[in-house]
PDB file of N, CA and C in Angstrom:
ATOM      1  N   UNK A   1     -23.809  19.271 -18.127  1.00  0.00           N
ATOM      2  CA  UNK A   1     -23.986  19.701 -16.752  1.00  0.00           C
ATOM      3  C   UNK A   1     -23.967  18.502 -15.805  1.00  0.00           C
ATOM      4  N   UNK A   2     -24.320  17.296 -16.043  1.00  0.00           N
ATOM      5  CA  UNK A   2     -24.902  16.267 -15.536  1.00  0.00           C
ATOM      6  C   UNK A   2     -23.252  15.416 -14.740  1.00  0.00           C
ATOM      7  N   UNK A   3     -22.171  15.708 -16.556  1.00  0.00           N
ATOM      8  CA  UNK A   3     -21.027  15.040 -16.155  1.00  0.00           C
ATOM      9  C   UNK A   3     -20.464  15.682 -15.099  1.00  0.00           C
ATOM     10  N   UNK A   4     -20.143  17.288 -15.184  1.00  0.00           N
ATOM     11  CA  UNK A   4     -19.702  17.947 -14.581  1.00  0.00           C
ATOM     12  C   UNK A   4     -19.897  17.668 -13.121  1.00  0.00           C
ATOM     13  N   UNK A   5     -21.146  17.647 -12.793  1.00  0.00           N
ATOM     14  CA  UNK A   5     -21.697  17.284 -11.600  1.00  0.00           C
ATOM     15  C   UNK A   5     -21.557  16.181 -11.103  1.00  0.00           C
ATOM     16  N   UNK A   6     -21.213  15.276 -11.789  1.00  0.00           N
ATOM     17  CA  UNK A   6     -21.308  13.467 -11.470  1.00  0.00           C
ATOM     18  C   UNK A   6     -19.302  13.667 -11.348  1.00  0.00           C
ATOM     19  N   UNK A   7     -18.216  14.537 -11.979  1.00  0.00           N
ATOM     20  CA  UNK A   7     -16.718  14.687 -11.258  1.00  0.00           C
ATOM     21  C   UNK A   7     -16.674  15.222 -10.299  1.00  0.00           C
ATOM     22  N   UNK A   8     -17.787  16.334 -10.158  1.00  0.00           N
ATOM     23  CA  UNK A   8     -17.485  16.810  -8.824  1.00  0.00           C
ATOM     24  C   UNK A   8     -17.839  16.355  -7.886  1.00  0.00           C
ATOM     25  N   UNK A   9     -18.925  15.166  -7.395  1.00  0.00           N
ATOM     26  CA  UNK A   9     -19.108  14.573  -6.309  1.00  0.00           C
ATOM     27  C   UNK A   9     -18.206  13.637  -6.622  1.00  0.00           C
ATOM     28  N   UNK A  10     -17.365  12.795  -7.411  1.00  0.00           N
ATOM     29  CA  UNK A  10     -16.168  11.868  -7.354  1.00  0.00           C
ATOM     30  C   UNK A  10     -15.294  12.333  -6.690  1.00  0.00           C
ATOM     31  N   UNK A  11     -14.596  13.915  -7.350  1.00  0.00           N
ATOM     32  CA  UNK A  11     -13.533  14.478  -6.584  1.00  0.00           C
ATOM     33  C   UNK A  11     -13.854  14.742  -5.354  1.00  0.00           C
ATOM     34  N   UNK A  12     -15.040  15.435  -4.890  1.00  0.00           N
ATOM     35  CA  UNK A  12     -15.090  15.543  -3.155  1.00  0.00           C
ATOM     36  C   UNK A  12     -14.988  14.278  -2.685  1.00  0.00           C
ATOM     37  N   UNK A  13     -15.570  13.415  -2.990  1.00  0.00           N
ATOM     38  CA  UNK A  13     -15.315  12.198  -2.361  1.00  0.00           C
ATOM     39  C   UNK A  13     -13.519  11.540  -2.221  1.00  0.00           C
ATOM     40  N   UNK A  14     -13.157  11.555  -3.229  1.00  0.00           N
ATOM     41  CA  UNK A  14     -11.805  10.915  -3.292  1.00  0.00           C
ATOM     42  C   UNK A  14     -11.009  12.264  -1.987  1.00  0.00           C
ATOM     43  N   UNK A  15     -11.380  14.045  -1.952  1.00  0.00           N
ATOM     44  CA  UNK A  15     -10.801  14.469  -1.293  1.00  0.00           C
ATOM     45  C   UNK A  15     -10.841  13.685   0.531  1.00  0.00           C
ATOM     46  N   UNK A  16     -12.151  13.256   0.184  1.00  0.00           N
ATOM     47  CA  UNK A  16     -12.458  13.187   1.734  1.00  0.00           C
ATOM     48  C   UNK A  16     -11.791  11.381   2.019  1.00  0.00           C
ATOM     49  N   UNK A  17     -11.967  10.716   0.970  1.00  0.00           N
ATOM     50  CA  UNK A  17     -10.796   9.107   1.247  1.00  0.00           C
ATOM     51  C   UNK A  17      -9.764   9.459   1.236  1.00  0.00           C
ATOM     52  N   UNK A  18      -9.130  10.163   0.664  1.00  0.00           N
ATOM     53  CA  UNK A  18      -7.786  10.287   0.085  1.00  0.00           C
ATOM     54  C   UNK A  18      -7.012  11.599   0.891  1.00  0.00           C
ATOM     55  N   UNK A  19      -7.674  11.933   2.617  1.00  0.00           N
ATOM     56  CA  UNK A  19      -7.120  12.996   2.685  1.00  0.00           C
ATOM     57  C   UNK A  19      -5.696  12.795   3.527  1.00  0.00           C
ATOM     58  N   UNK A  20      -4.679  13.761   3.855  1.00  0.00           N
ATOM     59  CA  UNK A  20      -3.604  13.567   4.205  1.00  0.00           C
ATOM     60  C   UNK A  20      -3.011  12.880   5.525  1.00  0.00           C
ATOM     61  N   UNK A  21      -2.880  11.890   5.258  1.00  0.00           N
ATOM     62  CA  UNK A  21      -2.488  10.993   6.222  1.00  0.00           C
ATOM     63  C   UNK A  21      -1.483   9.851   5.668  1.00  0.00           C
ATOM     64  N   UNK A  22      -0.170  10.394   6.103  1.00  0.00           N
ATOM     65  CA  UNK A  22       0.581   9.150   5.332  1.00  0.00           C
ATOM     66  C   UNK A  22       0.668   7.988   6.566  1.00  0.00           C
ATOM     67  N   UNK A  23       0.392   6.586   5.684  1.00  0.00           N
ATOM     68  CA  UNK A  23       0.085   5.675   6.253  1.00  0.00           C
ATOM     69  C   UNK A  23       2.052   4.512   7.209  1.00  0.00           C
ATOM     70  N   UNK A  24       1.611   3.683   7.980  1.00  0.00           N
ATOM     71  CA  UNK A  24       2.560   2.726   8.067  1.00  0.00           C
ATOM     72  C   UNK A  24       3.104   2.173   6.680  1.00  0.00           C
ATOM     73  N   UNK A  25       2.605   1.967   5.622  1.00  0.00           N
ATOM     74  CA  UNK A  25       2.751   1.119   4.237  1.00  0.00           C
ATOM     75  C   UNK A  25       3.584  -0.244   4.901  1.00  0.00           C
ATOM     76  N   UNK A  26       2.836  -0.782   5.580  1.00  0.00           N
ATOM     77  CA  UNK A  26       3.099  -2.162   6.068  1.00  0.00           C
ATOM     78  C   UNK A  26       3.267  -3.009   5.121  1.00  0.00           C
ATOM     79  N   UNK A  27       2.018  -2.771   3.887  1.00  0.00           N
ATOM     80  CA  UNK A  27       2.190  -4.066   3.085  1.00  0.00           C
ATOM     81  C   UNK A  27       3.644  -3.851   2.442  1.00  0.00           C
ATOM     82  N   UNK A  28       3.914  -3.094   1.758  1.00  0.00           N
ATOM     83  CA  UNK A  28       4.770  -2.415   0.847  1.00  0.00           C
ATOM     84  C   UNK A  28       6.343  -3.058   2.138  1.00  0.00           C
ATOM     85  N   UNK A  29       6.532  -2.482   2.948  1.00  0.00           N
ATOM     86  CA  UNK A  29       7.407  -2.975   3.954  1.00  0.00           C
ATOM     87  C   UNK A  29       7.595  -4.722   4.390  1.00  0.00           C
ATOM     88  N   UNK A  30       6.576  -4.870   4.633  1.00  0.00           N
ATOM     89  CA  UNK A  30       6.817  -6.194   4.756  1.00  0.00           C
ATOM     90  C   UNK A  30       7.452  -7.161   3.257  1.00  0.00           C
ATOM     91  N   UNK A  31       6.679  -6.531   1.976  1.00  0.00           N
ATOM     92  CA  UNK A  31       7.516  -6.864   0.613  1.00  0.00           C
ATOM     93  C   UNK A  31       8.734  -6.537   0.605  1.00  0.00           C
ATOM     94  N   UNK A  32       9.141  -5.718   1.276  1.00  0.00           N
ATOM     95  CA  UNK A  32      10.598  -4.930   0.977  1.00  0.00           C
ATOM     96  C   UNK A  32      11.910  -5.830   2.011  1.00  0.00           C
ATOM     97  N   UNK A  33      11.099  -6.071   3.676  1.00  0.00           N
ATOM     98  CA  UNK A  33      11.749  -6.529   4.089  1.00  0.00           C
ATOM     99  C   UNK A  33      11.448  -8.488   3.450  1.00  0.00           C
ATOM    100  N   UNK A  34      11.237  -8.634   2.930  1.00  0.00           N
ATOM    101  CA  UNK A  34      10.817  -9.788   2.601  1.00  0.00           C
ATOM    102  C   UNK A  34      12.260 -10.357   1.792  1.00  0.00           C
ATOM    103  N   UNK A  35      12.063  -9.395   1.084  1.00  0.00           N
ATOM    104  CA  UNK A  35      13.335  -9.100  -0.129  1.00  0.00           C
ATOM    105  C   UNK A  35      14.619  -9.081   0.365  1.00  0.00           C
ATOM    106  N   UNK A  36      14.535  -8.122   1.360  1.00  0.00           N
ATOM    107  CA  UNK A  36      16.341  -8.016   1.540  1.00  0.00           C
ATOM    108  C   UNK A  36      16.701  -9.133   2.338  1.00  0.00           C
ATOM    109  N   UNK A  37      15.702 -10.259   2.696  1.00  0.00           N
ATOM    110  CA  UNK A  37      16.432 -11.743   3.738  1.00  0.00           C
ATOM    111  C   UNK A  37      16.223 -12.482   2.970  1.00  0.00           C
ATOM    112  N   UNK A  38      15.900 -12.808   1.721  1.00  0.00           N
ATOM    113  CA  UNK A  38      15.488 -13.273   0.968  1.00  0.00           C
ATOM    114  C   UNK A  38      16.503 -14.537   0.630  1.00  0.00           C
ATOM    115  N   UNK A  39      17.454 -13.777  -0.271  1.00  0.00           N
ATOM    116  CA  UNK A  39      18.883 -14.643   0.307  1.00  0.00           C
ATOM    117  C   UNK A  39      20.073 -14.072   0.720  1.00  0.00           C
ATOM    118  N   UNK A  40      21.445 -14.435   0.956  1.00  0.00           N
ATOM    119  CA  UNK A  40      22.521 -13.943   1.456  1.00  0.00           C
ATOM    120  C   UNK A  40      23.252 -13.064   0.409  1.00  0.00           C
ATOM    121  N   UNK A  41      23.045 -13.289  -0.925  1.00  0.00           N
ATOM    122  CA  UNK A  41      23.382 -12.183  -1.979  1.00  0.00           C
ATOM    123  C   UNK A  41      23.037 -10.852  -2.424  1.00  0.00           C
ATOM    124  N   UNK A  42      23.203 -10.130  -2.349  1.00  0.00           N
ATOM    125  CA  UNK A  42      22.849  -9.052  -2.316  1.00  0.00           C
ATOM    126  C   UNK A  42      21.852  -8.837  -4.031  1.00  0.00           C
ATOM    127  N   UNK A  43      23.267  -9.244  -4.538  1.00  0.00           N
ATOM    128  CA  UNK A  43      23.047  -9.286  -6.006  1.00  0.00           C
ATOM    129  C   UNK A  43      21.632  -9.904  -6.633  1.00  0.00           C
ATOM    130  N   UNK A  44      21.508 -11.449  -5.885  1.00  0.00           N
ATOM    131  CA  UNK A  44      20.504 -12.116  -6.073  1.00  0.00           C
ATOM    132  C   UNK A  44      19.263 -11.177  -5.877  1.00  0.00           C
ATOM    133  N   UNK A  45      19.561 -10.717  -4.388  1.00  0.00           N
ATOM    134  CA  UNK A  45      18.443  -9.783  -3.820  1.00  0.00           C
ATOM    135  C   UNK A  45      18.024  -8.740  -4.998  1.00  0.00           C
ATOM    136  N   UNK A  46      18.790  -8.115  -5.702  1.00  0.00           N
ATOM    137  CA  UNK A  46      18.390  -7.145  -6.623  1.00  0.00           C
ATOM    138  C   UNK A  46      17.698  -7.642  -7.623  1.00  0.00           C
ATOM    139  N   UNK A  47      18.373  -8.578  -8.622  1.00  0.00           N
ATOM    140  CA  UNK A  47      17.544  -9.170  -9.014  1.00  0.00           C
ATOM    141  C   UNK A  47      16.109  -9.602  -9.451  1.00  0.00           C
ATOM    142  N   UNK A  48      15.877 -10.026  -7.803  1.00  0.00           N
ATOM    143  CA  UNK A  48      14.719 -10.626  -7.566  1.00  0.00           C
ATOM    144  C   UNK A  48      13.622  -8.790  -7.616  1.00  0.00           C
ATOM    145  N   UNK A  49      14.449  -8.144  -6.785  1.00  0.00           N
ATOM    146  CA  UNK A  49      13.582  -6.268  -6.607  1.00  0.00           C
ATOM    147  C   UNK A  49      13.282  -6.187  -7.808  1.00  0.00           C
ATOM    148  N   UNK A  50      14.295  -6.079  -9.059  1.00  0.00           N
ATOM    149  CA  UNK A  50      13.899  -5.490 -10.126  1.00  0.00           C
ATOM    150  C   UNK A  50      12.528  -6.743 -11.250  1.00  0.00           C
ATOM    151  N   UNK A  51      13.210  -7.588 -10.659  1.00  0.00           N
ATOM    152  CA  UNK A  51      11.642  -8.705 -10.864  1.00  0.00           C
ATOM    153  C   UNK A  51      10.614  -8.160 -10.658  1.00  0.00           C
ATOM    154  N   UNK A  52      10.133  -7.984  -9.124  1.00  0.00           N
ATOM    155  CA  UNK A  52       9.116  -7.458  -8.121  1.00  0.00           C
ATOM    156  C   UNK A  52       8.431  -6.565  -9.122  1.00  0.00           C
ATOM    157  N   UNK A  53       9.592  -5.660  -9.978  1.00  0.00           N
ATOM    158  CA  UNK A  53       9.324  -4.259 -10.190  1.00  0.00           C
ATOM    159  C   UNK A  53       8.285  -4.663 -11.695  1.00  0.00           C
ATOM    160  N   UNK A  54       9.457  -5.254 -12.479  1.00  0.00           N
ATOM    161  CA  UNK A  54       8.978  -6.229 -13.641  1.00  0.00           C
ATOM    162  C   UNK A  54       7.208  -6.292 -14.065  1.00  0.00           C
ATOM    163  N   UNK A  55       7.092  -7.254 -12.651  1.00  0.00           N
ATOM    164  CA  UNK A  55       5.779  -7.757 -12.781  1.00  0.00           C
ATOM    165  C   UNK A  55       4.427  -7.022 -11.857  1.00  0.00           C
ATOM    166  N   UNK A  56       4.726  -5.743 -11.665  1.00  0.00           N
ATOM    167  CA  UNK A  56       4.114  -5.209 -10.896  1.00  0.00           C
ATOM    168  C   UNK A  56       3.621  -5.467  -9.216  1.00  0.00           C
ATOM    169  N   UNK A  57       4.643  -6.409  -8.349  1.00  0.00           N
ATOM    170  CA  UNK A  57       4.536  -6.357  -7.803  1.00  0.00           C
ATOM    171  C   UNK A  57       4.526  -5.076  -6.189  1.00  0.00           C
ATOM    172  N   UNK A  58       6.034  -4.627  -6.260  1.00  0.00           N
ATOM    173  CA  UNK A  58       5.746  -3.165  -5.746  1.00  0.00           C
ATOM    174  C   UNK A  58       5.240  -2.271  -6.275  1.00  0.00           C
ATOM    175  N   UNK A  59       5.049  -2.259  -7.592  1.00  0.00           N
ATOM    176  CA  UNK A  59       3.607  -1.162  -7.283  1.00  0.00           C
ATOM    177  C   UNK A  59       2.191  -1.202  -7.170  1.00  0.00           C
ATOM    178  N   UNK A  60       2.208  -2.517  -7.293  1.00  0.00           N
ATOM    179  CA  UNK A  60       0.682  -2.906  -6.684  1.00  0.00           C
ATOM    180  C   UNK A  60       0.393  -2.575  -5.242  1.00  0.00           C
ATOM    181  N   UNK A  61       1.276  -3.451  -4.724  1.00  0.00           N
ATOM    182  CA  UNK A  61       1.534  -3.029  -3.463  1.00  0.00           C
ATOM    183  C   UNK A  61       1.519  -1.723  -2.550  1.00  0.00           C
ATOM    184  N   UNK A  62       2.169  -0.714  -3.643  1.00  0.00           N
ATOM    185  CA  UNK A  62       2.297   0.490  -2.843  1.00  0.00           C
ATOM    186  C   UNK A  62       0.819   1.409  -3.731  1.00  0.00           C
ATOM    187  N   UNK A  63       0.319   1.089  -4.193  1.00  0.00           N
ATOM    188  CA  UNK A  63      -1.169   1.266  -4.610  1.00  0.00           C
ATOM    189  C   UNK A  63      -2.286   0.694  -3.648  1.00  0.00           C
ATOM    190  N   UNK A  64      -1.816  -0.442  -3.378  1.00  0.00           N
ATOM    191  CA  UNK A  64      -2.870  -0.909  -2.500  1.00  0.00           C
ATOM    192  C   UNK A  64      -3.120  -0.336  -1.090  1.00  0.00           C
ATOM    193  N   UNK A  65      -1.406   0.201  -0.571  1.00  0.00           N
ATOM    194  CA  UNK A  65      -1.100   0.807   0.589  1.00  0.00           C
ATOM    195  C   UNK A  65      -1.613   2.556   0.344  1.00  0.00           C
ATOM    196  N   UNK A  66      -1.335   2.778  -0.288  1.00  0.00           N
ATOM    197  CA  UNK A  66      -1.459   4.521  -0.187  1.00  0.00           C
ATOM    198  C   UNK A  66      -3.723   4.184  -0.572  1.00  0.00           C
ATOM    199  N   UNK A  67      -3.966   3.621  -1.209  1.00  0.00           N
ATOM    200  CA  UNK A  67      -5.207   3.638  -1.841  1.00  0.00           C
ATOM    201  C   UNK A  67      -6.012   3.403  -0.534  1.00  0.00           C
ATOM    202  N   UNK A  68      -5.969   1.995  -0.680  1.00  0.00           N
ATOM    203  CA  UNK A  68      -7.085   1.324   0.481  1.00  0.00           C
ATOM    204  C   UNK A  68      -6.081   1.282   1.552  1.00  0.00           C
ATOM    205  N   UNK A  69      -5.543   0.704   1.789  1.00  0.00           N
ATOM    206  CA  UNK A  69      -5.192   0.292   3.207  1.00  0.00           C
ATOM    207  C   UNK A  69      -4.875   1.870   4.443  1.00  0.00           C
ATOM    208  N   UNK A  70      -4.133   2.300   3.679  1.00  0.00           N
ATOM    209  CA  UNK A  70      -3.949   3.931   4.329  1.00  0.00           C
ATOM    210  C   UNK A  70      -5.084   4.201   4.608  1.00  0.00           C
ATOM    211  N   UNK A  71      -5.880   4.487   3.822  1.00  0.00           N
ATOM    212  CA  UNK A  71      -7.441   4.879   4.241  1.00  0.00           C
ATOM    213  C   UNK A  71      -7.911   4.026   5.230  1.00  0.00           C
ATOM    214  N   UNK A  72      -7.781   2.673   4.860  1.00  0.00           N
ATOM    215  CA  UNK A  72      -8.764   1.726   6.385  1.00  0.00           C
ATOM    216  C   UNK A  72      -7.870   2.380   7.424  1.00  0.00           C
ATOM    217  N   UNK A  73      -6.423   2.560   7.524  1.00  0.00           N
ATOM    218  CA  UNK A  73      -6.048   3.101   8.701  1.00  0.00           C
ATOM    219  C   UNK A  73      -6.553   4.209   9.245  1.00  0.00           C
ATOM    220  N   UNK A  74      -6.821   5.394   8.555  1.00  0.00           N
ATOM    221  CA  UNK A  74      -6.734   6.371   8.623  1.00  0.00           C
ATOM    222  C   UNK A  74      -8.187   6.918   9.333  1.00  0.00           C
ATOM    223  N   UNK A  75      -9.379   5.582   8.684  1.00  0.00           N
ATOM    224  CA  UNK A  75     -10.348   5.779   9.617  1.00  0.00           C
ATOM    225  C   UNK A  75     -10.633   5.415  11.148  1.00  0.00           C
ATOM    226  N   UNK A  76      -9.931   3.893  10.775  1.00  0.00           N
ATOM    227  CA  UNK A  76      -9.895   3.007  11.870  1.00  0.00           C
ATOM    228  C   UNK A  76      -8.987   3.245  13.042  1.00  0.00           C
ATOM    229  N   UNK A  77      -8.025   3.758  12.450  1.00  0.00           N
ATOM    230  CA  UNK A  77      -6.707   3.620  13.508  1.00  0.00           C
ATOM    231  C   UNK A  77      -5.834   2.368  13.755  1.00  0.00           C
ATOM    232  N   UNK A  78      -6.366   1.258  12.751  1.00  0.00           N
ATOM    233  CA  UNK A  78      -5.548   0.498  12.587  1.00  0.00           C
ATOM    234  C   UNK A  78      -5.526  -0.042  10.703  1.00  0.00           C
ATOM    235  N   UNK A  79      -3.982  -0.983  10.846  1.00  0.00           N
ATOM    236  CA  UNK A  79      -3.923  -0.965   9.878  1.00  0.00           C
ATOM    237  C   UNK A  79      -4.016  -2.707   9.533  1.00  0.00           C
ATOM    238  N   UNK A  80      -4.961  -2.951   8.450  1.00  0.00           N
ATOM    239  CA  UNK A  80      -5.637  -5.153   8.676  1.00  0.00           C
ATOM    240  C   UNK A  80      -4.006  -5.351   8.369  1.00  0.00           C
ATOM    241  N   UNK A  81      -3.174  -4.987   7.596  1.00  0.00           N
ATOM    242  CA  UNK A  81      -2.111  -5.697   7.463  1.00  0.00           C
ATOM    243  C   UNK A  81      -0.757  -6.032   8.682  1.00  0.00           C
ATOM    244  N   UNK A  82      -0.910  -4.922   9.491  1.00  0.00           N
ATOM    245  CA  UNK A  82      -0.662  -4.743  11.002  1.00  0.00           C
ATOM    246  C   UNK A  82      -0.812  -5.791  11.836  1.00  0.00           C
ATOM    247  N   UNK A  83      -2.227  -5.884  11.573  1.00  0.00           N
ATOM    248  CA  UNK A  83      -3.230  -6.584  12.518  1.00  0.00           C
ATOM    249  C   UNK A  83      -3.237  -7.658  12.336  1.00  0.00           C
ATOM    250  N   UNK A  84      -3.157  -8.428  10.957  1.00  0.00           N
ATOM    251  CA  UNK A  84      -2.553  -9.729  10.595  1.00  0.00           C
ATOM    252  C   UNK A  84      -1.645 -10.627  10.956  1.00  0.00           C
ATOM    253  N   UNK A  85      -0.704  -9.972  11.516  1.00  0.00           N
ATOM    254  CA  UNK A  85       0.691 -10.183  12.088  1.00  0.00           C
ATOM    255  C   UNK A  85       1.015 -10.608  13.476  1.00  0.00           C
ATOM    256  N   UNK A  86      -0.140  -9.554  14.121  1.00  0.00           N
ATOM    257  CA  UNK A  86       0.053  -9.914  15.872  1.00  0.00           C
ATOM    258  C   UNK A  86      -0.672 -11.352  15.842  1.00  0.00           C
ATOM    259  N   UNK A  87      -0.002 -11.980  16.932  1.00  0.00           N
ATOM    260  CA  UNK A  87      -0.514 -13.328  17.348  1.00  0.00           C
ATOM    261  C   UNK A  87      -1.943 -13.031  18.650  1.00  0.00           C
ATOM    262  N   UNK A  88      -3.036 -14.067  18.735  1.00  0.00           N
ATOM    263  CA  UNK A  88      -3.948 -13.905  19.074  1.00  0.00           C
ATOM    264  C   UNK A  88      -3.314 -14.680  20.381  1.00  0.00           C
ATOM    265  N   UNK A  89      -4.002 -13.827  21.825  1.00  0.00           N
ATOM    266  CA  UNK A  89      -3.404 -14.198  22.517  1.00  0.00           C
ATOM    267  C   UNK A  89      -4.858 -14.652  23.967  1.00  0.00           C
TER     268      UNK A  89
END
């Protein structure tokens, strides 16, 4: 009874972090555009993606984006990886 009770306050919880709001996925984007200027080869460029892919880099990334970061947006209205970017003025 105890477990039962100890998934079901996990799952309400994850419903209420995890609810529908698809995010900017800035981080994930900024990796992606990172990639395609990366160099002038296209080929190279692939390469290097299926590397990325290799070593878990995009999907860390797009874990980190849909997980946490979507959520900090989603409360905040902004997104830190966003926010990282603008220059302080």
């Amino acid at each position: 009874m105890k477990k039962s009770l100890k998934l079901t306050a996990v799952l309400l919880a994850a419903t209420l972090m995890l609810s529908s709001c698809i995010g900017t996925f800035r981080l994930t984007n900024n990796i992606k555009d990172w990639n395609e200027g990366v160099t002038g080869n296209k080929f190279v460029n692939e390469l290097i993606f299926v590397g990325m892919h290799i070593l878990p880099v995009y999907p860390i990334a797009i874990f980190a984006d849909a997980v946490v970061l979507n959520s900090i947006e989603f409360w905040t209205g902004n997104n830190p990886i966003a926010e990282a970017g603008k220059v302080q003025t």
